[in-house]
C-alpha atoms as a PDB file:
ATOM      1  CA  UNK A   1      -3.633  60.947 -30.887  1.00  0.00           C
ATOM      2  CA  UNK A   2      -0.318  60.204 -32.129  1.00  0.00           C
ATOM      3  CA  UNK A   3       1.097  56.763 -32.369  1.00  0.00           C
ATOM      4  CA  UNK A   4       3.526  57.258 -29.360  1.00  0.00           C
ATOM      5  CA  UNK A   5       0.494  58.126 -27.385  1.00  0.00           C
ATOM      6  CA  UNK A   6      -1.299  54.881 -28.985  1.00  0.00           C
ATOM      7  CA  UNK A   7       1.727  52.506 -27.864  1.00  0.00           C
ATOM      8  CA  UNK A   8       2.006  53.863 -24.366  1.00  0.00           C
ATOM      9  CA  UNK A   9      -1.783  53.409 -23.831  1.00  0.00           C
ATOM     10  CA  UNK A  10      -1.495  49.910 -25.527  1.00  0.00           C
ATOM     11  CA  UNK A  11       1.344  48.961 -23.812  1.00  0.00           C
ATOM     12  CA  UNK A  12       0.163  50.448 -19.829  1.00  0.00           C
ATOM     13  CA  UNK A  13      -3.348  48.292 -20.560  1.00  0.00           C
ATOM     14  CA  UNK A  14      -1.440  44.863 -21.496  1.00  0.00           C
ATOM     15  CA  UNK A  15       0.751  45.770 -18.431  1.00  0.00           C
ATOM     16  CA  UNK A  16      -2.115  46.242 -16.366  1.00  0.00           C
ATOM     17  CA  UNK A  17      -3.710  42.633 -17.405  1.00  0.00           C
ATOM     18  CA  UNK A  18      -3.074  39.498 -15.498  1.00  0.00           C
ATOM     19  CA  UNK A  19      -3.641  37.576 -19.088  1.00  0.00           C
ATOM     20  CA  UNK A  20      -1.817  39.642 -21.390  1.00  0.00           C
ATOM     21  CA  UNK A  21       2.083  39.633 -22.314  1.00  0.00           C
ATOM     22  CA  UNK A  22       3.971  42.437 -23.443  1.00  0.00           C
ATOM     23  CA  UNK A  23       2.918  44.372 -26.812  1.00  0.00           C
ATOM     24  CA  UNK A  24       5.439  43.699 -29.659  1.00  0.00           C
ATOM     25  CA  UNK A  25       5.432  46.262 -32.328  1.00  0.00           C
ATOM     26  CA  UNK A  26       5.223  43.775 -35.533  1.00  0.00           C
ATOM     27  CA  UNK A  27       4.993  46.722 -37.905  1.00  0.00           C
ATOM     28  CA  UNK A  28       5.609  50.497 -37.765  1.00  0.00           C
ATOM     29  CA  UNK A  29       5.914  53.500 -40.751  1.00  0.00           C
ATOM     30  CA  UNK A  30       5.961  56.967 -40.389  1.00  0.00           C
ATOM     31  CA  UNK A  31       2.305  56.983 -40.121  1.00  0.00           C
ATOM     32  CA  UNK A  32       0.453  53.847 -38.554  1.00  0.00           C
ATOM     33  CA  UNK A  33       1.737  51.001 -35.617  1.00  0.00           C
ATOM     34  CA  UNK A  34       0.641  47.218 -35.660  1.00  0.00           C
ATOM     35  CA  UNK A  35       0.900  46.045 -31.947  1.00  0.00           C
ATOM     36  CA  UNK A  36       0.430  42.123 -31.241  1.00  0.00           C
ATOM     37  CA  UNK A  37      -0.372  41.267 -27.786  1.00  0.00           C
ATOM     38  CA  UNK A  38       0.276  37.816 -26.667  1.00  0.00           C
ATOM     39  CA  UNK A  39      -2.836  35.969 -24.813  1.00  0.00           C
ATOM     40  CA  UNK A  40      -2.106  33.542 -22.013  1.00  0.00           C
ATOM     41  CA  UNK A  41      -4.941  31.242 -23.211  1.00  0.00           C
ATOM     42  CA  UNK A  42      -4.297  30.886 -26.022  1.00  0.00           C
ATOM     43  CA  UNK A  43      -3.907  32.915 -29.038  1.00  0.00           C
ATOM     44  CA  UNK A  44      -3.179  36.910 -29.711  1.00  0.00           C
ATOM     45  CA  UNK A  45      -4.440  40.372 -30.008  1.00  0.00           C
ATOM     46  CA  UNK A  46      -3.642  42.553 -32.782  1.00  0.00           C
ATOM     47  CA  UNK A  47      -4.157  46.338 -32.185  1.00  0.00           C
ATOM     48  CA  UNK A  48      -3.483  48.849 -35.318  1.00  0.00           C
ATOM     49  CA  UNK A  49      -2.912  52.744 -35.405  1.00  0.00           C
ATOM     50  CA  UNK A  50      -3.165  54.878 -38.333  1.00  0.00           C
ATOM     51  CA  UNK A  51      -2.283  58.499 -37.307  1.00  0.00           C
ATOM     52  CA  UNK A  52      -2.971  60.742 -40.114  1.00  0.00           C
ATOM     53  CA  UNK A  53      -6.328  58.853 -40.988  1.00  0.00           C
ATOM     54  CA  UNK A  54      -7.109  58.163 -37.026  1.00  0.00           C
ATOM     55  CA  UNK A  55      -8.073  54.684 -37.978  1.00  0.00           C
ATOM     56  CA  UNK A  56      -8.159  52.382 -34.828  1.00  0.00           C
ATOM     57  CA  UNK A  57      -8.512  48.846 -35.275  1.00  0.00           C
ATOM     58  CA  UNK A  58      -8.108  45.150 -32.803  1.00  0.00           C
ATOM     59  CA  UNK A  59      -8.787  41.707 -33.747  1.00  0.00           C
ATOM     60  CA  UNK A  60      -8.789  38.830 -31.783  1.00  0.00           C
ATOM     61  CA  UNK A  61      -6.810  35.826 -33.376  1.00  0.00           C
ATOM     62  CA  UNK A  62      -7.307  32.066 -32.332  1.00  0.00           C
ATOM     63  CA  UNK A  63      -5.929  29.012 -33.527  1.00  0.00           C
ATOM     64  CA  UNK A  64      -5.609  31.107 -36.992  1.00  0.00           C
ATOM     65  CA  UNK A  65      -8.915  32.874 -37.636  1.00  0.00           C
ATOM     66  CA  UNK A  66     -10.036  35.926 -36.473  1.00  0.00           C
ATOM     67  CA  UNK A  67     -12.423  35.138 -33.260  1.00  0.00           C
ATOM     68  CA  UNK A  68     -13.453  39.271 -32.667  1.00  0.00           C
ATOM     69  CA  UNK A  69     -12.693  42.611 -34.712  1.00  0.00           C
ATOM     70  CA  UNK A  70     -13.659  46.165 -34.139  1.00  0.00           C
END
């Protein structure tokens, strides 16, 4: 996957959610993206991309700690 393709999946899923807000890319190199995605309720998902290692990772932020991470 490349992290075009990573974005545009990211970005058509948050789309697609009634609780979501748009991605924003909050960091992006030559090789890995850092997408935050706003939560209605309350708080934010962070969604990273590492192309040349394939590393995938989220976390789910509220009220400043980390509620969920895969």
């Amino acid at each position: 996957m490349t992290l075009d393709e990573f974005q545009r999946q990211v970005f058509g899923v948050a789309a697609a959610s009634p609780i979501c807000d748009i991605p924003l890319v909050w960091s992006l190199t030559s090789t890995s993206i850092k997408l935050r995605i706003e939560i209605a309720s309350g708080g934010f998902v962070d969604a990273f991309f590492n192309e040349q290692t394939g590393t995938t990772a989220y976390a789910l932020i509220r009220r400043g700690a980390r509620v969920f991470g895969a």
